[in-house]
C-alpha atoms as a PDB file:
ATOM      1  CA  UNK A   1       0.000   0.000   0.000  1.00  0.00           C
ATOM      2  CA  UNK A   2       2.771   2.664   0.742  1.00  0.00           C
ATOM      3  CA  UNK A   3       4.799   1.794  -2.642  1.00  0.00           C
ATOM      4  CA  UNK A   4       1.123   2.531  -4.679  1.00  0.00           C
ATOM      5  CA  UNK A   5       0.390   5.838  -2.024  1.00  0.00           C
ATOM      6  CA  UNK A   6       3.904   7.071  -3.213  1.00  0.00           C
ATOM      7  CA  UNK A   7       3.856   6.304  -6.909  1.00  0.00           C
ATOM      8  CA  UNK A   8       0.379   7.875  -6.771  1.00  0.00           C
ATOM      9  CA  UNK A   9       1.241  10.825  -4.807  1.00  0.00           C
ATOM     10  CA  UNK A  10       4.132  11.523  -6.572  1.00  0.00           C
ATOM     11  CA  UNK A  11       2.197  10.991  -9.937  1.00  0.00           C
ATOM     12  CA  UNK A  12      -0.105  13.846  -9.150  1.00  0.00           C
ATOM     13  CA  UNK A  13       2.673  15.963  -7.623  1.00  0.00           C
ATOM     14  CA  UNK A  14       4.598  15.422 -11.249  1.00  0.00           C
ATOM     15  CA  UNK A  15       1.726  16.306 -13.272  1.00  0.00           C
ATOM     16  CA  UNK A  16      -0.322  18.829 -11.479  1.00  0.00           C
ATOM     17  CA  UNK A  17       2.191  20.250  -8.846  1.00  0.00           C
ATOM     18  CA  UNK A  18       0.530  23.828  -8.121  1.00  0.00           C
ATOM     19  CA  UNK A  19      -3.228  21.773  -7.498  1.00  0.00           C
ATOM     20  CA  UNK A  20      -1.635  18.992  -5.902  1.00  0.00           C
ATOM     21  CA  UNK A  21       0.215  21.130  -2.904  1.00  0.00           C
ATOM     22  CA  UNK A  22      -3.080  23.425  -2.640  1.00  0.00           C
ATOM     23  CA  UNK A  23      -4.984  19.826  -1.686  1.00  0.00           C
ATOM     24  CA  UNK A  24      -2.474  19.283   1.041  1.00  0.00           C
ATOM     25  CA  UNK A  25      -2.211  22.525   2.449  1.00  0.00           C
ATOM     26  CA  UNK A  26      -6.482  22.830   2.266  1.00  0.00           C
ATOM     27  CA  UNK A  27      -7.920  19.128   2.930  1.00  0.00           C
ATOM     28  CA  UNK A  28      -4.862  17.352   4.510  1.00  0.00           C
ATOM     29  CA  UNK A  29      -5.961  18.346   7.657  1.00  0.00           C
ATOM     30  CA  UNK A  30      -2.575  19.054   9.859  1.00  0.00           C
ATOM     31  CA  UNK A  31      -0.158  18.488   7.071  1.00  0.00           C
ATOM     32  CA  UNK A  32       0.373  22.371   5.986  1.00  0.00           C
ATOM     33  CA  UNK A  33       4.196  22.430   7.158  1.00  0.00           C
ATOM     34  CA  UNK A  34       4.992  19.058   4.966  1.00  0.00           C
ATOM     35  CA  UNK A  35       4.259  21.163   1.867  1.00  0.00           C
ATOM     36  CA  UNK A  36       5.031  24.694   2.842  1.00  0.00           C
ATOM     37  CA  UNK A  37       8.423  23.721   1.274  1.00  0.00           C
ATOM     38  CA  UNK A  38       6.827  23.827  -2.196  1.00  0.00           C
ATOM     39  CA  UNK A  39       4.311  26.566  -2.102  1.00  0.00           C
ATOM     40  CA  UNK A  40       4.950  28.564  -4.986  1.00  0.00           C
ATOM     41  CA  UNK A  41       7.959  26.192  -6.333  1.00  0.00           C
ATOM     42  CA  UNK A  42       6.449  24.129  -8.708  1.00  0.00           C
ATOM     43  CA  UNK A  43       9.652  23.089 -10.235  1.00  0.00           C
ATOM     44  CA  UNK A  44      10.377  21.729  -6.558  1.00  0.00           C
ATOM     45  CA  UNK A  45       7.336  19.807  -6.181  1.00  0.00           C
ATOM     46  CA  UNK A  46       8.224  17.818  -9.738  1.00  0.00           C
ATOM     47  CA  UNK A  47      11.930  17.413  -8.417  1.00  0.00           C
ATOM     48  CA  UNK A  48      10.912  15.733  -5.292  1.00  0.00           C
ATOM     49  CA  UNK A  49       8.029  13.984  -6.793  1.00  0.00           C
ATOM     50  CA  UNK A  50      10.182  12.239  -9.273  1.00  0.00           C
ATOM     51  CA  UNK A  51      11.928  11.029  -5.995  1.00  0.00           C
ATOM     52  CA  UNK A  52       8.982   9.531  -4.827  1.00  0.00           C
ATOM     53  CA  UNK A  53       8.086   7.875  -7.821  1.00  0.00           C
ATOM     54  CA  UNK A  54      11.555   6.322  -7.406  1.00  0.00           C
ATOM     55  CA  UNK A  55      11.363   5.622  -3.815  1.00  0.00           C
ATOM     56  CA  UNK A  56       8.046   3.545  -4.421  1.00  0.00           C
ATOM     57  CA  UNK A  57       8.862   1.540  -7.185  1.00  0.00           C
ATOM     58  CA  UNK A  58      12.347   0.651  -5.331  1.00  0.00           C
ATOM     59  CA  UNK A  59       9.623  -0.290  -2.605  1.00  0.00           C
ATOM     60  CA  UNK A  60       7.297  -2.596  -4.704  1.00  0.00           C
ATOM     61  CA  UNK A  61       9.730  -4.343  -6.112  1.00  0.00           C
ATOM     62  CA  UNK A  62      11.681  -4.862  -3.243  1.00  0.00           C
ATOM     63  CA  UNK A  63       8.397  -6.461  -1.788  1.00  0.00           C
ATOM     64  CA  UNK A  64       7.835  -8.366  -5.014  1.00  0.00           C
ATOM     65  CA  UNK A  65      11.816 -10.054  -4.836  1.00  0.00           C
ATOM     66  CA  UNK A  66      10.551 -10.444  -1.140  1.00  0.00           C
ATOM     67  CA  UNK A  67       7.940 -12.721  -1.939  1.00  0.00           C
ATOM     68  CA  UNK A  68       9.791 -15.183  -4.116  1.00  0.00           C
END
């Protein structure tokens, strides 16, 4: 579940960066200081989620190679 949160997160982050930190900082209810970082730094947002994107596919497939 974390590896798809992260690859989706990030996803969004990637594509729509400006709407994606406006839904944390509005409906995330306590999480305004993890994204405070990237208001107004769009570019940011895409930087770190390409990171995530990463960081959750290392994640899935580390659980897949766990599995076999």
């Amino acid at each position: 579940m974390a590896a798809t949160f992260m690859i989706g997160d990030g996803m969004l982050g990637l594509l729509q960066p400006r709407r994606h930190v406006e839904l944390w900082q509005e409906q995330a209810g306590g999480a305004e200081w993890l994204v405070r970082p990237f208001v107004g730094h769009p570019g940011r947002r895409r930087a770190y989620a390409l990171l995530q994107i990463a960081a959750g596919l290392a994640l899935a497939a580390r659980q897949v190679t766990a599995r076999r």
